[in-house]
Protein backbone atom coordinates (compact mmCIF):
# COMPACT_ATOMS: atom_id res chain seq x y z
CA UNK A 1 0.00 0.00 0.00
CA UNK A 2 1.51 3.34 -1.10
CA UNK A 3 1.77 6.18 1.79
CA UNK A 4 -1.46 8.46 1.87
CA UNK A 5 -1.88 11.73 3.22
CA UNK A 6 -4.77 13.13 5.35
CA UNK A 7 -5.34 16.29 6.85
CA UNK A 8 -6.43 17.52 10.88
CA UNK A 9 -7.01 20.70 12.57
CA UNK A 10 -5.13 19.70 15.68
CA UNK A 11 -2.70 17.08 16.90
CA UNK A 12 -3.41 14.16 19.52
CA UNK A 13 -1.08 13.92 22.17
CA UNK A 14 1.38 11.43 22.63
CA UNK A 15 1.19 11.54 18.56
CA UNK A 16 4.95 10.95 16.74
CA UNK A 17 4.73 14.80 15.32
CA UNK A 18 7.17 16.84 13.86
CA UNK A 19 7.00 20.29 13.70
CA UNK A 20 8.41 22.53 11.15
CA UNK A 21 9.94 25.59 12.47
CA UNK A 22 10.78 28.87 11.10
CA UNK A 23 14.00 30.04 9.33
CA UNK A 24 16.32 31.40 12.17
CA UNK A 25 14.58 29.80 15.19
CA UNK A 26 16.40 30.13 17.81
CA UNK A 27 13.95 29.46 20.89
CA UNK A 28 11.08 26.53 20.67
CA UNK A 29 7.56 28.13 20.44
CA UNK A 30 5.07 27.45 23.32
CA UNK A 31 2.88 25.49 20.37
CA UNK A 32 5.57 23.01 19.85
CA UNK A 33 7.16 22.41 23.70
CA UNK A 34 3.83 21.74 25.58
CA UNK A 35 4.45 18.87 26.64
CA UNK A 36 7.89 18.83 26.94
CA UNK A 37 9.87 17.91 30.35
CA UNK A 38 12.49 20.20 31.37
CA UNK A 39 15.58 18.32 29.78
CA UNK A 40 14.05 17.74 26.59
CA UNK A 41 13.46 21.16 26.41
CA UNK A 42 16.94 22.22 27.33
CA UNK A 43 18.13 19.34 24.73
CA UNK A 44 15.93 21.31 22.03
CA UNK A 45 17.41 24.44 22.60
CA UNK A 46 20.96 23.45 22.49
CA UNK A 47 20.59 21.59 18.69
CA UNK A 48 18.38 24.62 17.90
CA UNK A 49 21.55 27.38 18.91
CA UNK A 50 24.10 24.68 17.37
CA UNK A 51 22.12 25.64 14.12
CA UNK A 52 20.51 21.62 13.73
CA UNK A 53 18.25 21.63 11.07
CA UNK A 54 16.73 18.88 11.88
CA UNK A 55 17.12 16.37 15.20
CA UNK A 56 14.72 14.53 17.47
CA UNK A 57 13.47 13.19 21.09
CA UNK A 58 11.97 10.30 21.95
CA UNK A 59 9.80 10.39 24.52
CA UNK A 60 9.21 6.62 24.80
CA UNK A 61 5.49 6.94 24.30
CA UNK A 62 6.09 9.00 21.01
CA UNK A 63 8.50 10.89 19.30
CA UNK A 64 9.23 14.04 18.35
CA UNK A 65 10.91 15.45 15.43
CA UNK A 66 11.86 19.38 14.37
CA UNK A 67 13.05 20.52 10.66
CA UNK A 68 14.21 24.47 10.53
CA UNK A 69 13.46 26.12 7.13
CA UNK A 70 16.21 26.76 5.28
CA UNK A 71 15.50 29.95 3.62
CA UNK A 72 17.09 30.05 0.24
CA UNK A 73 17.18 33.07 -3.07
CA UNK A 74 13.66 32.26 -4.04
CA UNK A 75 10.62 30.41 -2.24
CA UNK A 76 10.35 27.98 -4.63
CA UNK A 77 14.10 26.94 -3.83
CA UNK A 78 12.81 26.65 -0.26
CA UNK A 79 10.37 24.22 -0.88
CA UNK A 80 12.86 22.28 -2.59
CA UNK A 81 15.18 22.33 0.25
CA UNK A 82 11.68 21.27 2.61
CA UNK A 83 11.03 18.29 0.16
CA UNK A 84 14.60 17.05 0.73
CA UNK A 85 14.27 17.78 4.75
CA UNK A 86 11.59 14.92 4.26
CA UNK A 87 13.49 12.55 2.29
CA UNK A 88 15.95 13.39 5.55
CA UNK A 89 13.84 12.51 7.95
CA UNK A 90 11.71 9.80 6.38
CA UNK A 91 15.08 7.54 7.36
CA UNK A 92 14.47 8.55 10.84
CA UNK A 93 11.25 7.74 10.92
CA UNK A 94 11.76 4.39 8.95
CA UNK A 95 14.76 3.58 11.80
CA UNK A 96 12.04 4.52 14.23
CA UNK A 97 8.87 2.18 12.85
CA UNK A 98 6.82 5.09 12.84
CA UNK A 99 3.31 4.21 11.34
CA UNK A 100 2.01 7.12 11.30
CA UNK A 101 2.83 10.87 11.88
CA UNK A 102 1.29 14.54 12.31
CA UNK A 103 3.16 17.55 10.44
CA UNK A 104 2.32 20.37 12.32
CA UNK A 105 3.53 23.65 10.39
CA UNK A 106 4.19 26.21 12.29
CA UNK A 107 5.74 28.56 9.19
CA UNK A 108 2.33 28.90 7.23
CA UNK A 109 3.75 27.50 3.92
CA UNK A 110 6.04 24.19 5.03
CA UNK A 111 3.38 21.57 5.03
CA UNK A 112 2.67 20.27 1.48
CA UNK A 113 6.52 20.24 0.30
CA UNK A 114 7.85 18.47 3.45
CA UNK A 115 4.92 15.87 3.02
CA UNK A 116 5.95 15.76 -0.59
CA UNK A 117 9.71 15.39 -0.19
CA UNK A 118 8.27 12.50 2.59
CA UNK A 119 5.86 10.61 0.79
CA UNK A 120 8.14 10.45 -2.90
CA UNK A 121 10.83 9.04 -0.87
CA UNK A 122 8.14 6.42 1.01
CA UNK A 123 7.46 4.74 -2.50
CA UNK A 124 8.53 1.46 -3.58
CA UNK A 125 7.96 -0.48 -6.35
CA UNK A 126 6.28 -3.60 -4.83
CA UNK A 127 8.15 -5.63 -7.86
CA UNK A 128 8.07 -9.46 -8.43
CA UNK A 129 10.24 -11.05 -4.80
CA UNK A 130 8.49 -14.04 -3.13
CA UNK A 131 10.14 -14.08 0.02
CA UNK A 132 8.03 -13.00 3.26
CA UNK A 133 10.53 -9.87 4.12
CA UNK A 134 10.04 -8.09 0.58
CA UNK A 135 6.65 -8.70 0.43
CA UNK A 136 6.24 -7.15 4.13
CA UNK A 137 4.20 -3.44 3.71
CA UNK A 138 6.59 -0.40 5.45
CA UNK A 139 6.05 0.64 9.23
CA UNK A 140 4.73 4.43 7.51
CA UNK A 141 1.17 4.55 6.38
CA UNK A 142 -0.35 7.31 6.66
CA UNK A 143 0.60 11.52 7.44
CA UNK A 144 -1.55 14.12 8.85
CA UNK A 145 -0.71 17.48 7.72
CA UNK A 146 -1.93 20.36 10.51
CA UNK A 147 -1.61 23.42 9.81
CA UNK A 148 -4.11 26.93 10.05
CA UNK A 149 -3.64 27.84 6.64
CA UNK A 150 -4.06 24.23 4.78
CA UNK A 151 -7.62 22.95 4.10
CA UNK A 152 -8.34 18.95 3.78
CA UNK A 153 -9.45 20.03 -0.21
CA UNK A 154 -5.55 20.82 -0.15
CA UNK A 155 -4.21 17.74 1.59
CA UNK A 156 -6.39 15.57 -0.92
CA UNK A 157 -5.20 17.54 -4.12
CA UNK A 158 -1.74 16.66 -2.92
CA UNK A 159 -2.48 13.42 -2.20
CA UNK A 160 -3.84 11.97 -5.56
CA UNK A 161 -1.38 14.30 -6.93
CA UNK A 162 1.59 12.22 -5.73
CA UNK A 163 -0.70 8.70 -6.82
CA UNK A 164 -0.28 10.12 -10.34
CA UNK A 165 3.54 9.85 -9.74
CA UNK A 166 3.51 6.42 -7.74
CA UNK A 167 1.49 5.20 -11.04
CA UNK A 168 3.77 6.69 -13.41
CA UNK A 169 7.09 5.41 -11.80
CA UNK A 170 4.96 1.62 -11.26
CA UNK A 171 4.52 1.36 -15.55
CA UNK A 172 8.34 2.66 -15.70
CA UNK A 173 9.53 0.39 -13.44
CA UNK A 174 7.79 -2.48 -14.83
CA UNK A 175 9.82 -5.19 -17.22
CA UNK A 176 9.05 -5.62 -20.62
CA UNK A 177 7.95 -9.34 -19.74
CA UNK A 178 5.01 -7.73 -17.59
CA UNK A 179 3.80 -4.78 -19.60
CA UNK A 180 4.00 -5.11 -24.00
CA UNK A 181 1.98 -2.62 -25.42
CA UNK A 182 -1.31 -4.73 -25.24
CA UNK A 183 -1.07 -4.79 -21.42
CA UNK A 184 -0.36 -1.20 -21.19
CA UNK A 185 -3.26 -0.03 -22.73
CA UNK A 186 -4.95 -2.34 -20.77
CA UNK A 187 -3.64 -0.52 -17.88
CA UNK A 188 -4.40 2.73 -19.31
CA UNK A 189 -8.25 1.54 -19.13
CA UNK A 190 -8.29 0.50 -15.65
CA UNK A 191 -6.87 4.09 -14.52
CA UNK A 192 -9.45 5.12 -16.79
CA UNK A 193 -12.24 3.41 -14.55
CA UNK A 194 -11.11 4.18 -11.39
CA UNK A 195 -9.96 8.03 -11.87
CA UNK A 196 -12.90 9.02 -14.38
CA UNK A 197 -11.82 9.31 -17.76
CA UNK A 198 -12.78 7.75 -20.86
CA UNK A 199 -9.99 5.60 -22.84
CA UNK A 200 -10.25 3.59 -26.10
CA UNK A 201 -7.70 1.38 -27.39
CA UNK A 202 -6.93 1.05 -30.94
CA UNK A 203 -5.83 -2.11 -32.30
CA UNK A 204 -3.83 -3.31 -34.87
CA UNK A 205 -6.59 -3.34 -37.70
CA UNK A 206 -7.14 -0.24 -36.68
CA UNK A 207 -4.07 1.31 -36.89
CA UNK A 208 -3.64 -0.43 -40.64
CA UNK A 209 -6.62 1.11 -41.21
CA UNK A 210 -5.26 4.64 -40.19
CA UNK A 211 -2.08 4.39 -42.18
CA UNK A 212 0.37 5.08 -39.21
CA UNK A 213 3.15 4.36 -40.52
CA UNK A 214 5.82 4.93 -38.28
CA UNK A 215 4.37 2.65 -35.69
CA UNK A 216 3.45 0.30 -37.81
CA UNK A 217 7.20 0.50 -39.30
CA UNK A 218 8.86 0.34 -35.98
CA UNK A 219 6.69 -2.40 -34.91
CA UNK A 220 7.42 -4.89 -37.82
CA UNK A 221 10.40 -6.93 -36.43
CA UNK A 222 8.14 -7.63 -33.18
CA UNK A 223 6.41 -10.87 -31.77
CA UNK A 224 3.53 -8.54 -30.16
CA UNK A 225 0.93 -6.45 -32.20
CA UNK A 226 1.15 -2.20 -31.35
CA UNK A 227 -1.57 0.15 -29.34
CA UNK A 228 -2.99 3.33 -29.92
CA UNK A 229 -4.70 4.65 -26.80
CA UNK A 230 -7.07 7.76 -26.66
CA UNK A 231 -7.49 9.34 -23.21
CA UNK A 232 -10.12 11.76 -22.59
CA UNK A 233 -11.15 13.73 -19.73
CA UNK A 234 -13.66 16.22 -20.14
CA UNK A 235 -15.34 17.86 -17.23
CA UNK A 236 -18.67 19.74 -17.16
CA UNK A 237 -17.68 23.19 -16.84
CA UNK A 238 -14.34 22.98 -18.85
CA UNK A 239 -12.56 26.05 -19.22
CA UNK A 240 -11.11 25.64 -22.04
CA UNK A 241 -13.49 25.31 -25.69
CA UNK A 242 -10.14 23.90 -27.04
CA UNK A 243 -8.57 20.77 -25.45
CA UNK A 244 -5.07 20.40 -24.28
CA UNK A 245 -3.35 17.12 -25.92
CA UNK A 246 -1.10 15.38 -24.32
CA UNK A 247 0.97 12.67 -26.11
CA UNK A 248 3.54 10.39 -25.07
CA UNK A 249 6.20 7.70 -26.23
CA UNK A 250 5.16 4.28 -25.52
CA UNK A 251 7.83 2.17 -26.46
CA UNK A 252 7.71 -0.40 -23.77
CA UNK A 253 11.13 -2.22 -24.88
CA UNK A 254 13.24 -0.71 -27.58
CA UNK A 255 16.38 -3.41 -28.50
CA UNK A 256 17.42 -0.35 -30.92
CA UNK A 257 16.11 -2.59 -33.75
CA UNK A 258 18.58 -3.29 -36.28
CA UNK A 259 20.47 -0.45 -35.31
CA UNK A 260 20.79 -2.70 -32.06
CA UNK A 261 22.21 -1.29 -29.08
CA UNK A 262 25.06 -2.43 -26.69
CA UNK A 263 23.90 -4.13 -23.85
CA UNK A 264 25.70 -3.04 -20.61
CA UNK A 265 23.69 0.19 -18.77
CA UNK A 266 21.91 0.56 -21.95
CA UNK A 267 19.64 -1.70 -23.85
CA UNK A 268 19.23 -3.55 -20.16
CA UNK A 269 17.70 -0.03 -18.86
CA UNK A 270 15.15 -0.10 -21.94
CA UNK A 271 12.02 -0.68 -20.08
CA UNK A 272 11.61 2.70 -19.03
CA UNK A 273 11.26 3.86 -23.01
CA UNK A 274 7.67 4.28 -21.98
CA UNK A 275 8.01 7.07 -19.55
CA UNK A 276 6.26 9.64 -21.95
CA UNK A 277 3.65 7.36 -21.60
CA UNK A 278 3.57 7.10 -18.21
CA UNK A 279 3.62 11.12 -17.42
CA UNK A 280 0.64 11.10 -19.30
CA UNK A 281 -1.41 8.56 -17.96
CA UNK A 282 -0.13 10.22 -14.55
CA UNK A 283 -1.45 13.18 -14.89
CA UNK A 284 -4.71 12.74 -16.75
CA UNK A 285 -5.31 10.38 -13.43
CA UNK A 286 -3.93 13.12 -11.14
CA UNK A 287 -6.29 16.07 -12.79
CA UNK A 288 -9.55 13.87 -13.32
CA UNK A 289 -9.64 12.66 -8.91
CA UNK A 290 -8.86 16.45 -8.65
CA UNK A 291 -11.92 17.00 -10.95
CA UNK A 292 -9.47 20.26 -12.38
CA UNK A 293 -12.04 21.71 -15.03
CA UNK A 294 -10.33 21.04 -18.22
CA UNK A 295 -10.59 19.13 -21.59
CA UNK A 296 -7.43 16.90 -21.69
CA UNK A 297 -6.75 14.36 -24.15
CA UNK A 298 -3.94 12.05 -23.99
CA UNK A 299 -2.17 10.19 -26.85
CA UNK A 300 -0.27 7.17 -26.43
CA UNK A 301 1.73 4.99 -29.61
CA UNK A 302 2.94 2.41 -27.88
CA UNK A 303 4.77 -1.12 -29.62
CA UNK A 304 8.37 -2.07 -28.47
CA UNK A 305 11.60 -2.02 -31.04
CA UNK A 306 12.92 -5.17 -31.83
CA UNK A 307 15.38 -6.42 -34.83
CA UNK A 308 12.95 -10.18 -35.46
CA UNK A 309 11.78 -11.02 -38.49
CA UNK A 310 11.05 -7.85 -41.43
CA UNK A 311 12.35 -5.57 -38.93
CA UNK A 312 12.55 -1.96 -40.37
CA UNK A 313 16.21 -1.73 -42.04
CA UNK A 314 18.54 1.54 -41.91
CA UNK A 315 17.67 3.07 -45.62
CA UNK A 316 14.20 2.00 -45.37
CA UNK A 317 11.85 4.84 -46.86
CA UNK A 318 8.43 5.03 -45.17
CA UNK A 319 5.08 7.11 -45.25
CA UNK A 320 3.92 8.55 -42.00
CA UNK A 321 0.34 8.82 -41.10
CA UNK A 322 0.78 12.92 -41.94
CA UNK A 323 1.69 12.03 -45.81
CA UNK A 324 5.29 12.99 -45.19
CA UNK A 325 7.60 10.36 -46.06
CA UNK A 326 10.80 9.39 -44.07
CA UNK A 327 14.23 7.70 -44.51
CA UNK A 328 15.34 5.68 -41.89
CA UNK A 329 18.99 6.00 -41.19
CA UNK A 330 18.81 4.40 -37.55
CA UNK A 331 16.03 1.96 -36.16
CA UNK A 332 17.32 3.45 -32.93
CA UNK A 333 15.64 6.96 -33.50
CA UNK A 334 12.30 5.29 -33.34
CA UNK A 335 10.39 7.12 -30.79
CA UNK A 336 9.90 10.21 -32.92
CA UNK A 337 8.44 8.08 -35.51
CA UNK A 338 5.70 6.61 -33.15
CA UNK A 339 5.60 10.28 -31.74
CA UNK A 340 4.86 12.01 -35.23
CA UNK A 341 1.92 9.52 -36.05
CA UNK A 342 0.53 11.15 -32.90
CA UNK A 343 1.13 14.35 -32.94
CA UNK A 344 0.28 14.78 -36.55
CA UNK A 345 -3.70 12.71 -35.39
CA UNK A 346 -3.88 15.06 -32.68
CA UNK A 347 -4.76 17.85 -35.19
CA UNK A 348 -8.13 16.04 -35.76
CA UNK A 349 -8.82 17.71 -32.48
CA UNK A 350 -8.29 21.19 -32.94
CA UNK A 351 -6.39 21.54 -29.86
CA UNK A 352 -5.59 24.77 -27.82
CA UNK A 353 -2.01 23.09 -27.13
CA UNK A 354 -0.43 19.96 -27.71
CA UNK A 355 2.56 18.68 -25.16
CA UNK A 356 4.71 15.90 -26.01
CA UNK A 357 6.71 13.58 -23.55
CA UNK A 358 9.47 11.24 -24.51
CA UNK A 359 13.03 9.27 -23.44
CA UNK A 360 13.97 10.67 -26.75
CA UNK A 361 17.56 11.39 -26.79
CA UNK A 362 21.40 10.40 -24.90
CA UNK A 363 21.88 14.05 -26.61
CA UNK A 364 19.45 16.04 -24.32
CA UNK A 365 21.15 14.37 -21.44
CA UNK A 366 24.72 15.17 -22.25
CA UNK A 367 23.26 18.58 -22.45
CA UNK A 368 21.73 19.16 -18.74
CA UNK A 369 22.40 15.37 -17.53
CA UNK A 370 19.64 13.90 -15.01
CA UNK A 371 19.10 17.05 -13.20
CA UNK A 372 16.68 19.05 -16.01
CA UNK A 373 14.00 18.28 -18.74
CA UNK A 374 15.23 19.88 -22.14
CA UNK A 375 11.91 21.53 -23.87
CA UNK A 376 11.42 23.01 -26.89
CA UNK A 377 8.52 24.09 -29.01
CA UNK A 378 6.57 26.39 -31.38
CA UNK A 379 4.02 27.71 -28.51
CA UNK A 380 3.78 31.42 -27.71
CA UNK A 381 6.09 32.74 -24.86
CA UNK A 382 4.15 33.48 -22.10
CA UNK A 383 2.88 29.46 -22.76
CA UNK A 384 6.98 28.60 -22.30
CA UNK A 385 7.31 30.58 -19.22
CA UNK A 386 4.34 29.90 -17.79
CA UNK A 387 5.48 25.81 -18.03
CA UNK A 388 9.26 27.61 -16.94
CA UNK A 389 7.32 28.83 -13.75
CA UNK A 390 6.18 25.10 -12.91
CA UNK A 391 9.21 23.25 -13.20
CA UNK A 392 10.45 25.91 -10.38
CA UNK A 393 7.55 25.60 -8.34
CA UNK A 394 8.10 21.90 -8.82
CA UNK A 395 11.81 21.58 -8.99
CA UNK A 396 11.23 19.42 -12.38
CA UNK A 397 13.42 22.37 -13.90
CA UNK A 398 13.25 23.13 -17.63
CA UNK A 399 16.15 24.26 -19.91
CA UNK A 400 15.07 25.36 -23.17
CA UNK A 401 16.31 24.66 -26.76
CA UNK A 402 16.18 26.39 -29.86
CA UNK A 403 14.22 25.18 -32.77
CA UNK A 404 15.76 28.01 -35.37
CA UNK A 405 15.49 27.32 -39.51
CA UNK A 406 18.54 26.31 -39.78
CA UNK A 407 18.32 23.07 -37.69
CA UNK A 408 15.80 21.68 -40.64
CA UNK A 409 19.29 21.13 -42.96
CA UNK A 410 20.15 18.82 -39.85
CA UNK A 411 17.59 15.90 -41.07
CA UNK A 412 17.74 16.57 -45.25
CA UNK A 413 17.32 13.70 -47.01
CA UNK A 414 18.08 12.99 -50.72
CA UNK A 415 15.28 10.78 -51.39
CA UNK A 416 12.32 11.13 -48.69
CA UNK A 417 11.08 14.45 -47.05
CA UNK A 418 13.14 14.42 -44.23
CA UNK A 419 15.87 11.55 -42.59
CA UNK A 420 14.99 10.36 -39.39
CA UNK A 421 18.40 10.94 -38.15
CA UNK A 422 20.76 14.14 -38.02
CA UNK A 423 23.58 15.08 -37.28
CA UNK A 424 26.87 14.23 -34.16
CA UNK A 425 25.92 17.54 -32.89
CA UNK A 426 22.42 19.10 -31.82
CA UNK A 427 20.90 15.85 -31.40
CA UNK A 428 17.92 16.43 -29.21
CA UNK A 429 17.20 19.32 -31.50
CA UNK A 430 17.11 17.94 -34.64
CA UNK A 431 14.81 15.36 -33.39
CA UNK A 432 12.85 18.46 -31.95
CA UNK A 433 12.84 19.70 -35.98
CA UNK A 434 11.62 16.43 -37.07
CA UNK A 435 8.57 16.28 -34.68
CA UNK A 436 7.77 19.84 -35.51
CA UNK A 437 7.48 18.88 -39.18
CA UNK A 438 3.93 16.86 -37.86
CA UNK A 439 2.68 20.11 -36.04
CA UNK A 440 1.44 22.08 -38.14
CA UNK A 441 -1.67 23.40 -37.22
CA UNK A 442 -1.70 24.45 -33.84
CA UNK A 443 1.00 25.30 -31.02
CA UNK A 444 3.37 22.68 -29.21
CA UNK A 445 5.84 21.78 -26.62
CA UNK A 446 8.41 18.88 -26.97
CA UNK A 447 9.59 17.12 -23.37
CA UNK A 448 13.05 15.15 -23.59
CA UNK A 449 12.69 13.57 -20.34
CA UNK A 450 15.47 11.02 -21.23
CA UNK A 451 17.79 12.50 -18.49
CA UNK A 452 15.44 12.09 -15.50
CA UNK A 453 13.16 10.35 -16.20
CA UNK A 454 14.68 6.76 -15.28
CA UNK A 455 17.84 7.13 -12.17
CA UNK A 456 20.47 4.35 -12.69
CA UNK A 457 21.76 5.41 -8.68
CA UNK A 458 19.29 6.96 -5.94
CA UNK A 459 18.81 10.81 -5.85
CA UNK A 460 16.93 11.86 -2.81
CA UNK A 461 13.32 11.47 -3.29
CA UNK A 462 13.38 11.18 -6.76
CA UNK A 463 14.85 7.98 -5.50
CA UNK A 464 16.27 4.95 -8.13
CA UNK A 465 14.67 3.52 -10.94
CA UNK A 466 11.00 5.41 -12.34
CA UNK A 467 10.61 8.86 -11.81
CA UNK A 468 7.35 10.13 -12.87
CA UNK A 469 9.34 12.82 -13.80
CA UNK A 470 7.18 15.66 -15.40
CA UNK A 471 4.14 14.47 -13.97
CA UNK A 472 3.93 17.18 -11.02
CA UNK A 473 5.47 19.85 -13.24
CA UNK A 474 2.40 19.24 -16.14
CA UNK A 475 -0.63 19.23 -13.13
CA UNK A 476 1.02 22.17 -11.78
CA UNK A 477 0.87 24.01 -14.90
CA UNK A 478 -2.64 22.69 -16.03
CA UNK A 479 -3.79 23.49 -13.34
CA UNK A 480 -2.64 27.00 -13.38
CA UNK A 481 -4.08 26.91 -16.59
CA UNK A 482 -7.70 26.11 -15.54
């Protein structure tokens, strides 16, 4: 059972608490000490004028913990540095077998983020062990945010908020032998039932019948048929008379194809190809329990890459579901060919905005490495900063990339309308240019989540493994949007 949140006006006593105290405190307030004997007291004030940001008692019967705000340059940095006070302290509090504690905020604003930083770090993927001790549940269950300015509408928001990750880092994390294409979509409409959104499935007939031929084309050398999933959530009251697309890579195992990849710390970390999928499965969950009053759509191509049988060759000329024909110099670049079926059906739509997600390219993390999401795209600025503004309010930071004229020469080809591949340098932009060539029509933003999206070695509580990076960052700004 993943950790849930839940919200109180007040605090039990004898409850394992801990309270978050002001930047610069240097004396405990009354609010926080009532029931503190003399020594503890006097134990509290020394860690507090030793400048301890964050310590604990145990008072046998329960425990208490403290975490001092940092205050950093902005207050979205100090949230940041609050979500990583709870990663902190969640290995107290896992040392200590706590099963359930109260966050009483006494700053106004420290709630939510330390809960956050808290409950990310409490996740585990439940995985596929048979032995009694990793199927045992952890001691945390459950924490009760308290605090005067925080409302349980708040808490909950939060709450199915951070389910939206847990799901999207479960399909990430999740082998190739337990989720092909067919079984994702299947998961798609079970999220669908339970969160409140409609989803249909294509199927291979279907998508013959289409013409989408760059998933058909990257799905020829496999065993397992290709999906097409359409995800719709449409509220009464909508905001928007245009709906916001969201489409993501779905490539569940890519082998590189012909163009096959090495093995070591590569093709072995390929299960998590379907991370665009997963951000927007995540979300769509995250903003139908919220009931945020939007029209969302999300998009999902999904097959894996494999060199069997009449694989797709390097030179192979194909027609894309647009019209636009492509050469294929690598079987490797595949997602943007699943991508660009997608993006160039989501004009059928009419959309206000279209957002794509993908582990597209080792180039964008070169770039920024695992600590940023490169983005890039043809919508209007205050659409760019506005999305800027979430990844800071977030911490899923965005770095953008040009998508200037010139970067069309990278993917030229001599006999199709445009290669699949360009060149050494630029990489995640010139497969930026190429997805931009199936936009036409209405404004866009391309996610490279390749860098973060999937952590090879744990990273506070973005933890190891699936991310659900970009997930928190899109609700944040959809929800500004609505």
């Amino acid at each position: 059972m993943p950790l849930s949140l839940a919200y109180a006006a007040d605090f039990p006593s004898f409850a394992d608490t801990v309270f978050i105290l002001p930047a610069g405190t240097t004396e405990l307030p009354i609010s926080a000490a009532a029931d503190l004997p003399e020594p503890a007291r006097q134990y509290v004030a020394a860690q507090l004028a030793a400048g301890e940001k964050l310590f604990g008692i145990n008072q046998y019967t329960h425990r208490h913990y403290y975490v001092v705000v940092e205050q950093k340059k902005t207050a979205d940095l100090t949230a940041e540095a609050l979500r990583k006070a709870g990663h902190q302290l969640h290995a107290r509090l896992k040392t200590d077998k706590v099963p359930e504690l109260f966050i009483h905020d006494l700053t106004g604003s420290g709630a939510l983020p330390l809960a956050e930083g808290l409950a990310l770090t409490a996740y585990q993927f439940e995985g596929y062990k048979t032995d009694e001790k990793s199927k045992k549940a952890p001691d945390l269950q459950l924490l009760t945010l308290v605090s005067a300015e925080l409302t349980a509408e708040k808490v909950q928001e939060l709450d199915y908020v951070l389910q939206g990750v847990y799901l999207a880092r479960d399909l990430v994390n999740m082998p190739y032998s337990h989720l092909n294409a067919t079984q994702l979509a299947q998961r798609f409409e079970q999220v669908g039932d339970e969160a409140g959104f409609h989803v249909e499935v294509l199927d291979l007939v279907r998508i013959e019948a289409l013409r989408m031929g760059g998933l058909l084309a990257v799905n020829q050398g496999s065993p397992e048929p290709p999906t097409f999933t359409i995800m719709e959530y449409k509220p009464e009251g909508a905001t928007n008379a245009k709906p916001i697309v969201l489409v993501g890579k779905g490539v569940v195992f890519d082998t590189g194809g012909l163009s096959l990849k090495p093995t070591p710390n590569s093709m072995d970390l390929m299960k998590c190809d379907m991370a665009g999928s997963a951000v927007v499965v995540g979300v769509l969950a995250a903003l139908a329990k919220n009931q945020v009053p939007l029209h969302v759509i999300g998009l999902v191509p999904a097959t894996d890459n494999r060199p069997g049988g009449p694989a797709l060759a390097p030179g192979d000329v194909i027609t894309m579901y647009s019209g636009l024909s492509v050469e294929v110099l690598n079987t490797d670049a595949e997602g943007r060919l699943i991508l660009a079926d997608a993006l160039a059906f989501a004009k059928k739509y009419d959309p206000e905005l279209v957002l794509d997600y993908a582990t597209l390219t080792g180039s964008a993390v070169r770039a920024i490495g695992v600590e940023g999401i490169v983005y890039m795209g043809t919508a209007a600025e205050q659409t760019m900063s506005a999305l800027k503004q979430a990844g800071h309010a977030t911490h899923e930071r965005l770095v953008e990339f040009p998508l200037w004229d010139e970067y069309a020469d990278h993917i030229k080809s001599s006999i199709a309308d445009i290669s699949n591949l360009g060149k050494a340098e630029a990489g995640a932009i010139s497969a930026g240019k190429f997805l931009e060539r199936f936009t036409e029509g209405y404004p866009w933003v391309h996610f490279d989540i390749a860098g973060p999206a999937f952590l090879t070695a744990p990273d506070s509580y973005r933890g190891k493994g699936g991310t659900g990076a970009a997930v928190r960052l899109t609700y944040e700004f959809l929800k500004n949007r609505a």
